[in-house]
C-alpha atoms as a PDB file:
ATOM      1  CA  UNK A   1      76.011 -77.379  39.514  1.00  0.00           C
ATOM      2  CA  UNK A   2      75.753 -73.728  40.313  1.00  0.00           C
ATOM      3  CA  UNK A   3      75.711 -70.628  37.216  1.00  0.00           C
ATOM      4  CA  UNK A   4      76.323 -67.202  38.153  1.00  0.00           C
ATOM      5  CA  UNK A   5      73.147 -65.219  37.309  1.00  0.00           C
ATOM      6  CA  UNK A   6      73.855 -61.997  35.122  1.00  0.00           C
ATOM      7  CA  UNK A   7      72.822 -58.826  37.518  1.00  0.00           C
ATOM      8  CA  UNK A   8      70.139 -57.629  35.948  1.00  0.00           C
ATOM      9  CA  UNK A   9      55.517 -78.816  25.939  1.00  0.00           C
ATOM     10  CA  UNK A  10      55.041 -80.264  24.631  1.00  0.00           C
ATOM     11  CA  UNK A  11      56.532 -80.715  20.783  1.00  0.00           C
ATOM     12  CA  UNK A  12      54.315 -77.775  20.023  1.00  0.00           C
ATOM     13  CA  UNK A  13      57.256 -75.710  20.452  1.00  0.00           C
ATOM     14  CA  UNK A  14      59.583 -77.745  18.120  1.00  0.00           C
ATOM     15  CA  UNK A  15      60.917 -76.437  14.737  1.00  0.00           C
ATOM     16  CA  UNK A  16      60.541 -72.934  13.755  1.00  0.00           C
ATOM     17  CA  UNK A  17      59.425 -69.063  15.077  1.00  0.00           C
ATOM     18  CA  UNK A  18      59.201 -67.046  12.431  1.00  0.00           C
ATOM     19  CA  UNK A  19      60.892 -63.567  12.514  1.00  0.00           C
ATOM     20  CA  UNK A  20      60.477 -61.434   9.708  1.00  0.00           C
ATOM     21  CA  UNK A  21      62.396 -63.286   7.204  1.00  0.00           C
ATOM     22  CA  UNK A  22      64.024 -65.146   9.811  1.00  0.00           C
ATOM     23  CA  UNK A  23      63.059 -67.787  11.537  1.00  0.00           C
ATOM     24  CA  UNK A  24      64.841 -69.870  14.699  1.00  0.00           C
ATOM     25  CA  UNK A  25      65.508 -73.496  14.505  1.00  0.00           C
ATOM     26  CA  UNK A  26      65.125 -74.637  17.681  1.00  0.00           C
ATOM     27  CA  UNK A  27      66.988 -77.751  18.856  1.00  0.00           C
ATOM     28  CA  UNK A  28      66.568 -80.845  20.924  1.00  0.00           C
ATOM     29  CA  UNK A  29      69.067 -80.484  23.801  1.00  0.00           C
ATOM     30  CA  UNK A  30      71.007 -83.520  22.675  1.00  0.00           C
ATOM     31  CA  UNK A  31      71.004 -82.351  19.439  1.00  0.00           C
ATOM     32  CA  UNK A  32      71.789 -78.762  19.792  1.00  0.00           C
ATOM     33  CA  UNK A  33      74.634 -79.596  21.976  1.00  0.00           C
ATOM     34  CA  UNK A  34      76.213 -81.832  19.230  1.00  0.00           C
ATOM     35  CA  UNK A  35      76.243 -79.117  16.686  1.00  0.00           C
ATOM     36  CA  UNK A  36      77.168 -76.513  19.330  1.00  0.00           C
ATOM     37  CA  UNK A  37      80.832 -78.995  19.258  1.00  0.00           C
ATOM     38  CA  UNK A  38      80.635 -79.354  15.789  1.00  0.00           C
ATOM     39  CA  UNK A  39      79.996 -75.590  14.594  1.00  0.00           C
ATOM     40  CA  UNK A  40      82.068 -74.080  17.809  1.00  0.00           C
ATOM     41  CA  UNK A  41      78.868 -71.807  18.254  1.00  0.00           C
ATOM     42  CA  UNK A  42      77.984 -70.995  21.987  1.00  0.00           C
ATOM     43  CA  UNK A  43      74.683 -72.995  23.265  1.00  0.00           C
ATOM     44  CA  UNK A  44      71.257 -70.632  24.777  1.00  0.00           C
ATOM     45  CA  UNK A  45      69.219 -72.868  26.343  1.00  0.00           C
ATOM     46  CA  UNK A  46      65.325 -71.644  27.040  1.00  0.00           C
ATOM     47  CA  UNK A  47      64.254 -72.901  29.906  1.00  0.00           C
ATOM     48  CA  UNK A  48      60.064 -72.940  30.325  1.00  0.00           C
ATOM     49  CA  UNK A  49      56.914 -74.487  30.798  1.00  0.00           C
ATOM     50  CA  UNK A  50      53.579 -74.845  29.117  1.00  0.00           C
ATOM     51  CA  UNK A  51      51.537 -72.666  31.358  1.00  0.00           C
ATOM     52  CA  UNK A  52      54.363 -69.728  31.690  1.00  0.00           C
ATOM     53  CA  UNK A  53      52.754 -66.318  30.414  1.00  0.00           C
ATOM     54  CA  UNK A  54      56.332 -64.888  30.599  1.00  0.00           C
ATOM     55  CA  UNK A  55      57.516 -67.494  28.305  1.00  0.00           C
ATOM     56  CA  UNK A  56      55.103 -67.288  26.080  1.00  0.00           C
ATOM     57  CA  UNK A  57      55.820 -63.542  25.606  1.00  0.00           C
ATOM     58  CA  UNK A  58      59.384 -64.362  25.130  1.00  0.00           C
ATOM     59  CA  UNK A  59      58.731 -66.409  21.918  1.00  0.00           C
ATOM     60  CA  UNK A  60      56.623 -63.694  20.471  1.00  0.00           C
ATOM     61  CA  UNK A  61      57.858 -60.798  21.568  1.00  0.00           C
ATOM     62  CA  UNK A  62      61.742 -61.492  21.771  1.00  0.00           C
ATOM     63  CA  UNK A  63      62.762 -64.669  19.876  1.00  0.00           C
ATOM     64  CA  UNK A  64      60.548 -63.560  16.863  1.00  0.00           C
ATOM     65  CA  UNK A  65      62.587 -59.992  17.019  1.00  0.00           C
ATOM     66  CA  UNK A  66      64.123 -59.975  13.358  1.00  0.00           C
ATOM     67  CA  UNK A  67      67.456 -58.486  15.137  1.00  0.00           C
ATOM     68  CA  UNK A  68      67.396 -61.085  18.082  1.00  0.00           C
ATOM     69  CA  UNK A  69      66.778 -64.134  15.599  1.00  0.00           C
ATOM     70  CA  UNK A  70      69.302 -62.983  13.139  1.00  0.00           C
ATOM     71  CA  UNK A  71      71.674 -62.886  15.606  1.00  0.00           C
ATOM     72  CA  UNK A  72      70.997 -65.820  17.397  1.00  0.00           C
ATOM     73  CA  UNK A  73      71.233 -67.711  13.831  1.00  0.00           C
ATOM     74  CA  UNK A  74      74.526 -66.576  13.283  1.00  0.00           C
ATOM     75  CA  UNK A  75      76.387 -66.495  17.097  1.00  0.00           C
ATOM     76  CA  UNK A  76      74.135 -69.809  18.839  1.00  0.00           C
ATOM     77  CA  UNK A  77      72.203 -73.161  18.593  1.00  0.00           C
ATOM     78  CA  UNK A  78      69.494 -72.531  20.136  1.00  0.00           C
ATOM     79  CA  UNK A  79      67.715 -75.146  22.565  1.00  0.00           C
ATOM     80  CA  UNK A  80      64.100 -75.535  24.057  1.00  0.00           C
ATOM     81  CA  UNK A  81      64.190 -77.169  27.742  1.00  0.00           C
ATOM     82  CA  UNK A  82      60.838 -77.955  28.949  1.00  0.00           C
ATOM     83  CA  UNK A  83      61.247 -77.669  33.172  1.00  0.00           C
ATOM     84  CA  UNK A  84      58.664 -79.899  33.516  1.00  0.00           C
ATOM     85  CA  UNK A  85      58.906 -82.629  31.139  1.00  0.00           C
ATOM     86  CA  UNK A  86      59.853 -86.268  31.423  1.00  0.00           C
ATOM     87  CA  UNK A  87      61.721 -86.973  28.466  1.00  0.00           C
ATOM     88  CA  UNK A  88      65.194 -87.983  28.680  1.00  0.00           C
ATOM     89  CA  UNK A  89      68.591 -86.444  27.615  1.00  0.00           C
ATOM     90  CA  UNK A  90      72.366 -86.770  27.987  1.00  0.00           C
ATOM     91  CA  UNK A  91      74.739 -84.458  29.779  1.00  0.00           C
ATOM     92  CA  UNK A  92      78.028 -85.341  30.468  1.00  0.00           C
ATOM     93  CA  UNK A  93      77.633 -88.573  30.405  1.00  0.00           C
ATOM     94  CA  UNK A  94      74.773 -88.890  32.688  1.00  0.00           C
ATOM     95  CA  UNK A  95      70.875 -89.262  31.730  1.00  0.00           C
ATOM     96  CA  UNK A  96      68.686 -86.702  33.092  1.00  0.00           C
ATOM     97  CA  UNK A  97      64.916 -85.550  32.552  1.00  0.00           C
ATOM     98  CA  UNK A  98      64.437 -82.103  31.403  1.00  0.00           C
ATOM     99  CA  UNK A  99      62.774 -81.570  34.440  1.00  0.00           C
ATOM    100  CA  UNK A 100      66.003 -82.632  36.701  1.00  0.00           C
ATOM    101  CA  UNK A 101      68.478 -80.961  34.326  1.00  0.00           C
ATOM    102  CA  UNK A 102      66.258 -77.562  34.316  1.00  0.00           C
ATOM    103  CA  UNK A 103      66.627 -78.277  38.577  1.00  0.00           C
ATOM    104  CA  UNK A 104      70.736 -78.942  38.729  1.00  0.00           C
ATOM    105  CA  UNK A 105      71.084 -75.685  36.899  1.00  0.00           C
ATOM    106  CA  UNK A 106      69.474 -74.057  39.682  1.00  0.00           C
ATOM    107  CA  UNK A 107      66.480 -72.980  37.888  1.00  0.00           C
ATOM    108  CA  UNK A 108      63.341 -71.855  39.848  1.00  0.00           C
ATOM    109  CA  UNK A 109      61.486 -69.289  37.338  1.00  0.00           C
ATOM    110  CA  UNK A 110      60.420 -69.352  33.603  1.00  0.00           C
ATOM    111  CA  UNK A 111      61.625 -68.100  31.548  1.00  0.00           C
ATOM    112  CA  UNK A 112      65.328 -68.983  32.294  1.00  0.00           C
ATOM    113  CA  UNK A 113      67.789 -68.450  29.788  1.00  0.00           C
ATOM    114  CA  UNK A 114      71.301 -70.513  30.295  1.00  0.00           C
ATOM    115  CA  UNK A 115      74.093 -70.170  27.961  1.00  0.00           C
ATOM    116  CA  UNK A 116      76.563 -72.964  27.428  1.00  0.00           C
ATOM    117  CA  UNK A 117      79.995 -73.024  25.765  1.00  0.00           C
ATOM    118  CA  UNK A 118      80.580 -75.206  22.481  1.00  0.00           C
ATOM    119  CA  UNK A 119      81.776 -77.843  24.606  1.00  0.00           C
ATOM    120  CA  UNK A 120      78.745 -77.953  27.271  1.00  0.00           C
ATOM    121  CA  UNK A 121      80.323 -75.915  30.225  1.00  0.00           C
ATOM    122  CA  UNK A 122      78.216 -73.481  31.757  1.00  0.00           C
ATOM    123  CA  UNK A 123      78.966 -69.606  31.070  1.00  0.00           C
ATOM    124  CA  UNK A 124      76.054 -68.153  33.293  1.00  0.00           C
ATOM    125  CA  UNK A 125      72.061 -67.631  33.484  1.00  0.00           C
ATOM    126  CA  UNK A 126      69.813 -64.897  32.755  1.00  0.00           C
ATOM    127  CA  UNK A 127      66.734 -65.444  34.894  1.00  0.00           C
ATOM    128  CA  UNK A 128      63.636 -63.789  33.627  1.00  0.00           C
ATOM    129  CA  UNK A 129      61.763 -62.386  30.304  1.00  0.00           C
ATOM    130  CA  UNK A 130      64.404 -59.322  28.670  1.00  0.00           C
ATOM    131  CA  UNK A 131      62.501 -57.671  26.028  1.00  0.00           C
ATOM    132  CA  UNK A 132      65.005 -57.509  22.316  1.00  0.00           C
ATOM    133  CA  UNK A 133      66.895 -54.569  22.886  1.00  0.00           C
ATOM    134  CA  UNK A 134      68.129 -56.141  26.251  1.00  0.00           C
ATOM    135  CA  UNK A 135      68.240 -59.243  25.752  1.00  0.00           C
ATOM    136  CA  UNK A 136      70.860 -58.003  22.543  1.00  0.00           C
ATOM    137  CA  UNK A 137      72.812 -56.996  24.837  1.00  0.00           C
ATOM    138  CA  UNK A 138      72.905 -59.974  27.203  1.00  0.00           C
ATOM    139  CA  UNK A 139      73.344 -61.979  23.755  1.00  0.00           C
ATOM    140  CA  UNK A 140      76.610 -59.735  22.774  1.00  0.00           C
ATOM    141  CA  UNK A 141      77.918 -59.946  26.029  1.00  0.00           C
ATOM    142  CA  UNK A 142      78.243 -63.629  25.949  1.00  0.00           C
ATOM    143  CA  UNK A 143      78.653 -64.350  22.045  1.00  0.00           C
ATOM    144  CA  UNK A 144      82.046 -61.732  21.882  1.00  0.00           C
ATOM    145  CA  UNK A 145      82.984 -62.914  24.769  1.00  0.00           C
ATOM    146  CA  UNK A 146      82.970 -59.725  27.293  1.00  0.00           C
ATOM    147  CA  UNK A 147      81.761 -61.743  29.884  1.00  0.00           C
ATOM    148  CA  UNK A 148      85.831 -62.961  30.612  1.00  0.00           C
ATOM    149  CA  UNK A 149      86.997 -59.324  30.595  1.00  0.00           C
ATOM    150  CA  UNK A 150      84.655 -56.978  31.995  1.00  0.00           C
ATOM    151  CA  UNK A 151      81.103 -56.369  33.770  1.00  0.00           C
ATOM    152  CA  UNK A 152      77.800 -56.732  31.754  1.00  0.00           C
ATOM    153  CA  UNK A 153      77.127 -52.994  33.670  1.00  0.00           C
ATOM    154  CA  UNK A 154      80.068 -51.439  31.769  1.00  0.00           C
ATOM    155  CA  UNK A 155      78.744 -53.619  28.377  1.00  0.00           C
ATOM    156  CA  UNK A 156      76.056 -51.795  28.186  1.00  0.00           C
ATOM    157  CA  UNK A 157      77.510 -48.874  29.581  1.00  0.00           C
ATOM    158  CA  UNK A 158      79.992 -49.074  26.655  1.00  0.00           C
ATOM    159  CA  UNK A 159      82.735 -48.604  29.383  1.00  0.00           C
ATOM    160  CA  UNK A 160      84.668 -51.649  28.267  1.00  0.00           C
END
């Protein structure tokens, strides 16, 4: 399986980062795929580990933006993927670890976001920590679609 990159644990991190008033539910990958179907809402995976410093800032820094988890509530279901774990999941129709899924996506640094459609296909990958003004734009780009008509350089450009 191969994603176009955009040019540019353990249960602890189950359930909830708050945000202001806000707060991210994050989702089993099983799980947040279902509802992804069911709600027609675009899937963003985060891909990390345990140890990853860069991850860690992600969740505090970016995720926990009030703007970035309002937005994210509204536009995604949002899913945790552990790149080293052994617990098992479903993807079309085949059983993987997180730790092989994380590897047929091509991922090979944390943090690693990947953004699904509602029905599972791959859109593309952001590789890397964005801090929350960025990473709202990488989030627009996707959620309203630009990514079929024009470049994510002329996105943020605003040279649609």
């Amino acid at each position: 399986m191969v994603l176009v990159a955009l040019a540019v644990l353990a249960p602890s991190w189950a359930g909830d980062l708050q945000a202001g008033e806000n707060a991210l539910r994050w989702r089993s990958f099983d799980e947040g795929l279902a509802e992804a179907k069911s709600t027609n809402k675009k899937v963003l995976i985060d891909v990390f580990t345990t140890w990853c410093g860069w991850c860690k800032k992600m969740d505090v820094q970016t995720y926990a933006d009030e703007a970035v988890a309002d937005y994210l509530t509204k536009r995604y279901v949002v899913v945790k993927l552990d790149a080293e774990s052994e617990r098992t999941l479903s993807y079309k129709g085949n059983r993987y670890t997180e730790r092989e899924l994380a590897a047929a996506f091509g991922i090979d640094g944390y943090p690693s976001t990947i953004f699904l459609r509602s029905d599972g296909e791959p859109i593309t990958m952001y590789p890397g920590f964005a801090d929350p003004q960025r990473f709202m734009n990488v989030l627009s780009f996707i959620a309203e679609d630009h990514y079929l008509t024009t470049t994510f350089e002329k996105h943020i450009s605003g040279k649609r």
